[in-house]
Protein backbone atom coordinates (compact mmCIF):
# COMPACT_ATOMS: atom_id res chain seq x y z
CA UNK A 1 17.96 -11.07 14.28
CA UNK A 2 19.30 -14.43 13.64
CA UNK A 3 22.84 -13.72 14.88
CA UNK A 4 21.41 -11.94 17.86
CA UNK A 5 19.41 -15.15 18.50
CA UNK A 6 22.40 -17.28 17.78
CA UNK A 7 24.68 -15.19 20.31
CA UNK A 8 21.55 -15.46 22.68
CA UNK A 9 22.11 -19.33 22.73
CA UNK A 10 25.42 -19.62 22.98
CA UNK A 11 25.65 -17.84 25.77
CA UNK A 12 23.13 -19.10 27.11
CA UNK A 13 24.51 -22.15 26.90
CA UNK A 14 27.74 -21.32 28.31
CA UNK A 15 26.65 -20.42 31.68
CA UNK A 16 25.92 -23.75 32.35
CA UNK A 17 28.98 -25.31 30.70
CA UNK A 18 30.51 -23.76 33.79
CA UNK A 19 29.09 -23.94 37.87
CA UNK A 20 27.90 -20.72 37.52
CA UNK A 21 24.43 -21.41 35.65
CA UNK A 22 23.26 -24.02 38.30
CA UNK A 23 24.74 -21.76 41.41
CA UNK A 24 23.15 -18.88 40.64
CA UNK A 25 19.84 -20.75 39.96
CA UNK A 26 20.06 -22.84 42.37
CA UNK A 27 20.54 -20.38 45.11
CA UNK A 28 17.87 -18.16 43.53
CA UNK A 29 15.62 -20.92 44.12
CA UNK A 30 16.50 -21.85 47.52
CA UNK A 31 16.48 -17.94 49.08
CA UNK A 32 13.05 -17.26 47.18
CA UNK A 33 11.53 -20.76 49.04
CA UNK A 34 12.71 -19.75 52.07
CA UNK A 35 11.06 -15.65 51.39
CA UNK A 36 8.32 -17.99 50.26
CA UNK A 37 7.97 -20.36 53.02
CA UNK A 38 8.49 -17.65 55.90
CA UNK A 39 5.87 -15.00 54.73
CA UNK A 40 3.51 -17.81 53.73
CA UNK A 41 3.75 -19.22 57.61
CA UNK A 42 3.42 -15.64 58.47
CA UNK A 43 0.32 -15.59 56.40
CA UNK A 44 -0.95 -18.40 57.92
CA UNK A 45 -0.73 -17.42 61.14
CA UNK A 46 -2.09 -13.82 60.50
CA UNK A 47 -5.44 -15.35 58.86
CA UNK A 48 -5.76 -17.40 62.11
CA UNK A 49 -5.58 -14.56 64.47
CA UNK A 50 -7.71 -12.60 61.91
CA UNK A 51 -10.70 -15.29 62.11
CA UNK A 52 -10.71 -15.29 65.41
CA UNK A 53 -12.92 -12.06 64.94
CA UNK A 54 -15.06 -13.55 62.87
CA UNK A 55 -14.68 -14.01 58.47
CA UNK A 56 -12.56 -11.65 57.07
CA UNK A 57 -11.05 -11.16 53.64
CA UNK A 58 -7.65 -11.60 53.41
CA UNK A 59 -5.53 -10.14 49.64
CA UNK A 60 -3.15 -13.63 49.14
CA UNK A 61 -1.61 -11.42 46.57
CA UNK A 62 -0.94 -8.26 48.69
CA UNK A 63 -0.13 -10.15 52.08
CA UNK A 64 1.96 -13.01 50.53
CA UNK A 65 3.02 -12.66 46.80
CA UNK A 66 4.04 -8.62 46.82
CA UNK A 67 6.42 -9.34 50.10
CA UNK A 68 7.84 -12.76 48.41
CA UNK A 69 8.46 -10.66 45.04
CA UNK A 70 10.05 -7.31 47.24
CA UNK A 71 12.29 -9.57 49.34
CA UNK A 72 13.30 -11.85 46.24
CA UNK A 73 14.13 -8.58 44.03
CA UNK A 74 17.25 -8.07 46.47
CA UNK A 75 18.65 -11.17 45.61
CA UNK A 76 19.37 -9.84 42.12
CA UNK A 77 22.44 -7.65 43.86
CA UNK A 78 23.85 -10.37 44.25
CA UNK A 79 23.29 -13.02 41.77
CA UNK A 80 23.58 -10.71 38.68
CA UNK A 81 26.87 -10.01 38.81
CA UNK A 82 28.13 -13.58 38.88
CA UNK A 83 26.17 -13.35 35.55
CA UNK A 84 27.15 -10.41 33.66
CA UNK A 85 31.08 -10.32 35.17
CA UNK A 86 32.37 -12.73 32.46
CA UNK A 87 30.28 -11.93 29.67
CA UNK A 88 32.74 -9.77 28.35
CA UNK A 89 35.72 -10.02 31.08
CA UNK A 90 36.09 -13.32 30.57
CA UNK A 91 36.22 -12.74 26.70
CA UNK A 92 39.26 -9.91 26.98
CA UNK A 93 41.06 -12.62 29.16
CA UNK A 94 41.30 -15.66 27.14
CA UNK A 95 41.83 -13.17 23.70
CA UNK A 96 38.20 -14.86 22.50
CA UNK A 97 36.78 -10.90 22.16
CA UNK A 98 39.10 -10.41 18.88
CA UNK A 99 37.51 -13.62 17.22
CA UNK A 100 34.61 -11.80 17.98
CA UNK A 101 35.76 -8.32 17.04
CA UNK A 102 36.51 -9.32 13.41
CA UNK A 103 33.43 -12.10 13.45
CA UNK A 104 30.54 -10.40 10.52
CA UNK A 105 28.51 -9.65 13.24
CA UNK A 106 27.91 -5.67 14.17
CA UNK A 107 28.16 -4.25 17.70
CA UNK A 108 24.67 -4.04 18.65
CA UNK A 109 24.42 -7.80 18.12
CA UNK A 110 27.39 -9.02 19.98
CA UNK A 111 25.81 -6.73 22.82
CA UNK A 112 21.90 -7.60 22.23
CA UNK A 113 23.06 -11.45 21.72
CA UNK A 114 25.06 -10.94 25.50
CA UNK A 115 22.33 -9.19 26.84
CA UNK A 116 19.18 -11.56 25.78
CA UNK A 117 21.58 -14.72 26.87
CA UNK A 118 22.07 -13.04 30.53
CA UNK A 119 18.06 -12.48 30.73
CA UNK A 120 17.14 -15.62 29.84
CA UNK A 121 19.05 -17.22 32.70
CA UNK A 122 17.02 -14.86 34.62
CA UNK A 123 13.74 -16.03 33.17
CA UNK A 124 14.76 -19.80 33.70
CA UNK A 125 15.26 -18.70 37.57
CA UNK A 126 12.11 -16.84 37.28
CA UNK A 127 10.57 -20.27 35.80
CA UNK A 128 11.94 -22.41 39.00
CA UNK A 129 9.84 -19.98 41.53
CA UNK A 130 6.44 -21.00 39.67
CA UNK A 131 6.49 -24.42 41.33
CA UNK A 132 5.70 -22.53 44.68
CA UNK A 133 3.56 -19.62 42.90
CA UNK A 134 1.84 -23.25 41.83
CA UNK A 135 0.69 -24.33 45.23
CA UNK A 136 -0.81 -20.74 45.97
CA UNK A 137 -3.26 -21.72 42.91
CA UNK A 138 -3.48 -25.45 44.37
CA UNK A 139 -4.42 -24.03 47.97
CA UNK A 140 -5.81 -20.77 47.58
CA UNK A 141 -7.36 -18.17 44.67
CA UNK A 142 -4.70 -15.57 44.20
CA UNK A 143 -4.92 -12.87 40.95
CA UNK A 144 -2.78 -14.38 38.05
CA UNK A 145 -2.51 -10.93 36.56
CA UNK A 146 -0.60 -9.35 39.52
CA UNK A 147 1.69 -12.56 39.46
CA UNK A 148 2.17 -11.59 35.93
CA UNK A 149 2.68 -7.97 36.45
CA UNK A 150 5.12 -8.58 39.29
CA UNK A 151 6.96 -11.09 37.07
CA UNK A 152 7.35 -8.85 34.25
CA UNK A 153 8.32 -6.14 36.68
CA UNK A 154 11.29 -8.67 38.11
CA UNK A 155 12.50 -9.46 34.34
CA UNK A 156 12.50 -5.44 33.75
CA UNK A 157 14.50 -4.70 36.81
CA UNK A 158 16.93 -7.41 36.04
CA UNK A 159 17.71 -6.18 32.77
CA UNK A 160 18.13 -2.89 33.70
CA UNK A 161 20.96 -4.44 35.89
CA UNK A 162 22.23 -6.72 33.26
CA UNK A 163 22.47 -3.78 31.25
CA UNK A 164 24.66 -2.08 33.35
CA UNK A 165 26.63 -4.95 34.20
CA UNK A 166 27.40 -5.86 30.73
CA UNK A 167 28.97 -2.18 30.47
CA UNK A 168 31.41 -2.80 33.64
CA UNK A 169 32.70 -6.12 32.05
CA UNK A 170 33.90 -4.39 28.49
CA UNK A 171 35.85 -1.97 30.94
CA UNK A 172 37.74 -4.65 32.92
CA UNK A 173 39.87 -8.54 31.94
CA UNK A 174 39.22 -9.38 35.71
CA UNK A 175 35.97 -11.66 36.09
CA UNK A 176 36.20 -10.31 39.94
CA UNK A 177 37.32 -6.48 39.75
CA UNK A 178 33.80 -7.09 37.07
CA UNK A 179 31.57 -8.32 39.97
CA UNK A 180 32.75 -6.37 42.53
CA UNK A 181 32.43 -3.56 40.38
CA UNK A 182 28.84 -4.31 38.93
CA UNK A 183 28.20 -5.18 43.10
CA UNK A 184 28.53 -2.00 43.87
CA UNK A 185 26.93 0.12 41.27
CA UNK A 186 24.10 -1.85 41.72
CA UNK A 187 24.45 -0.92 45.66
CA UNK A 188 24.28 3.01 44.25
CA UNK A 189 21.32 2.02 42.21
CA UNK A 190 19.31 0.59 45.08
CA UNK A 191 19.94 3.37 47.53
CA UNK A 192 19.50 6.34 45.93
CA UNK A 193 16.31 7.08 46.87
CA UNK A 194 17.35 7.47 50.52
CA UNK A 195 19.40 10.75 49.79
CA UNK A 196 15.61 12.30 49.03
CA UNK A 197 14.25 11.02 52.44
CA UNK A 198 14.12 14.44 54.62
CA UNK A 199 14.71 16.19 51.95
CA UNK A 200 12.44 19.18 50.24
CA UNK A 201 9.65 18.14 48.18
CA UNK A 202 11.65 18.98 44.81
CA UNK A 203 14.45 16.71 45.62
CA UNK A 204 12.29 13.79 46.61
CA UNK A 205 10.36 13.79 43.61
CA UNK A 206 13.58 14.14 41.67
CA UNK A 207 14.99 10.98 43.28
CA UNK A 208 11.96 9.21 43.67
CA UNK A 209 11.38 9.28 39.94
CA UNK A 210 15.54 8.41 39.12
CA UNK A 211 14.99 5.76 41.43
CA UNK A 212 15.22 1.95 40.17
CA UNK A 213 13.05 0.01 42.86
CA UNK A 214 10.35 2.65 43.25
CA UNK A 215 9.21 1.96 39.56
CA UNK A 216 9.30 -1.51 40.41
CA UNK A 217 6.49 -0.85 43.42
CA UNK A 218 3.90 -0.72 40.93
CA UNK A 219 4.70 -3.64 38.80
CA UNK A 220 3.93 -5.73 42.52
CA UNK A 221 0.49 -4.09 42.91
CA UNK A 222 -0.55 -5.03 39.70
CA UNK A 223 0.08 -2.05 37.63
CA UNK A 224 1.76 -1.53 34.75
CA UNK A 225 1.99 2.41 34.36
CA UNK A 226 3.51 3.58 30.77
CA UNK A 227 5.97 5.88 32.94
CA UNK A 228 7.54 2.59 34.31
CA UNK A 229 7.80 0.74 31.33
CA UNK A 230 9.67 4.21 29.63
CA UNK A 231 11.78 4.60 32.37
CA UNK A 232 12.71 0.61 32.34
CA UNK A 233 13.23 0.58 28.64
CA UNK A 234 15.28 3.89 28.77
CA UNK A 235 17.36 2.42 31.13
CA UNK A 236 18.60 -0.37 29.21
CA UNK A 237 18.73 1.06 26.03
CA UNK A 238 21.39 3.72 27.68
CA UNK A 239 23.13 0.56 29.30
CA UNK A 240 23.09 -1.24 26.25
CA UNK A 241 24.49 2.17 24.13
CA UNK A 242 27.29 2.15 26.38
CA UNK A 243 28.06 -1.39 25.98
CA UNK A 244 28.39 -0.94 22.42
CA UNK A 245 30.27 2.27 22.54
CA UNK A 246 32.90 0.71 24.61
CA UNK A 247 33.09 -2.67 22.65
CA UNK A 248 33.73 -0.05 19.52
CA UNK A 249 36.19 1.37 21.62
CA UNK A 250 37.74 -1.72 21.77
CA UNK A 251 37.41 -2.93 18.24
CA UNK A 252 39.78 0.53 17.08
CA UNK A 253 42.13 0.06 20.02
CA UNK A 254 42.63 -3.70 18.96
């Protein structure tokens, strides 16, 4: 465990020895204050119509966290893969992967210690949005436990994604061919519940239950269902399996 954490840290550290740490953060924080700042005036502006009727009740976490959370999800498409394209791509390309190869270190650590470095960027990016969660708890009374639930949700999600971009860099020396690559399975990914809309019951279920973001629904509501968390955890286990088959792949071919 203390090589994985080691490997964790290092590469952690290495995204921001580079631009690419403080871009991707950086723009994660800017795109989620502007979702934040739009449905929040939105929100607003909907209470004020609302009590013009009278008191009502209005859900802060329903009307203005779930939409900030579904809206900021899709900026992992794009983010991720400037993450997870040189985690290995970048190590075939400079010849750093056969220091690593023949390092005492097993497969499953090289690829948990990738893997765990990659999420906690996303967690630090996670940890930038709490400043405006912050001013929800200054202004207002939302429920901390869907916050928590939606958070967890987002860090579940993006490691499913990590996991399968981690895969696509061990297969490719090219840092872009990686991205673009990792780009568009995640594109599959986020679609694929569309081929069961008009289609027959069976099919719909089929897909629904394949699909990515619709286990991610509940996590925004506030519930964590054990058949989300199974299908989450499955998902990046097989991601991670493949990882490691292909970096043993590479270990006999070097």
């Amino acid at each position: 465990m203390s090589n994985v954490l080691a490997l964790a840290g290092k590469e952690l550290r290495s995204y921001f020895a580079s631009p690419i740490g403080y871009v991707v953060v950086g723009l994660f924080a800017f795109i989620f204050g502007w979702f934040f700042y739009t449905i929040l005036a939105f929100f607003l502006r909907s209470s004020l119509q609302m009590g013009q009727f009278g008191p009502q009740s209005v859900n802060v976490n329903q009307m203005m966290i779930r939409p900030v959370v579904l809206n900021a999800s899709v900026i992992l498409l794009f983010v991720l893969p400037l993450i997870t394209m040189r985690t290995f791509a970048e190590e075939k390309r400079s010849g750093t992967i056969e220091l690593l190869l023949t390092s005492p270190i097993t497969d499953w650590q090289l690829v948990l210690g990738k893997f765990f470095g990659a999420l906690g960027l996303v967690a630090i990016m996670l940890a930038v949005t709490l400043v405006n969660i912050a001013l929800l708890f200054l202004y207002g009374n939302p429920e901390w436990t869907q916050i928590a639930t939606s958070y967890l949700g987002f860090l579940l999600l993006a490691g499913c994604f990590i996991a399968v971009g981690l895969f696509i860099s061990t297969l490719t020396k090219n840092q872009i061919v990686a991205a673009f690559g990792t780009f568009a399975t995640f594109l599959m990914l986020w679609v694929v519940n569309w081929i069961g809309e008009g289609s027959g019951p069976v099919l719909q279920a089929v897909v629904s239950a394949l699909s990515i973001t619709d286990h991610f629904e509940d996590f925004t509501k506030g519930v964590i269902d054990t058949k989300h968390l199974v299908y989450y955890f499955s998902f990046i286990a097989f991601g991670l399996f493949l990882t490691a088959k292909s970096i043993d792949a590479e270990r006999w071919k070097g």
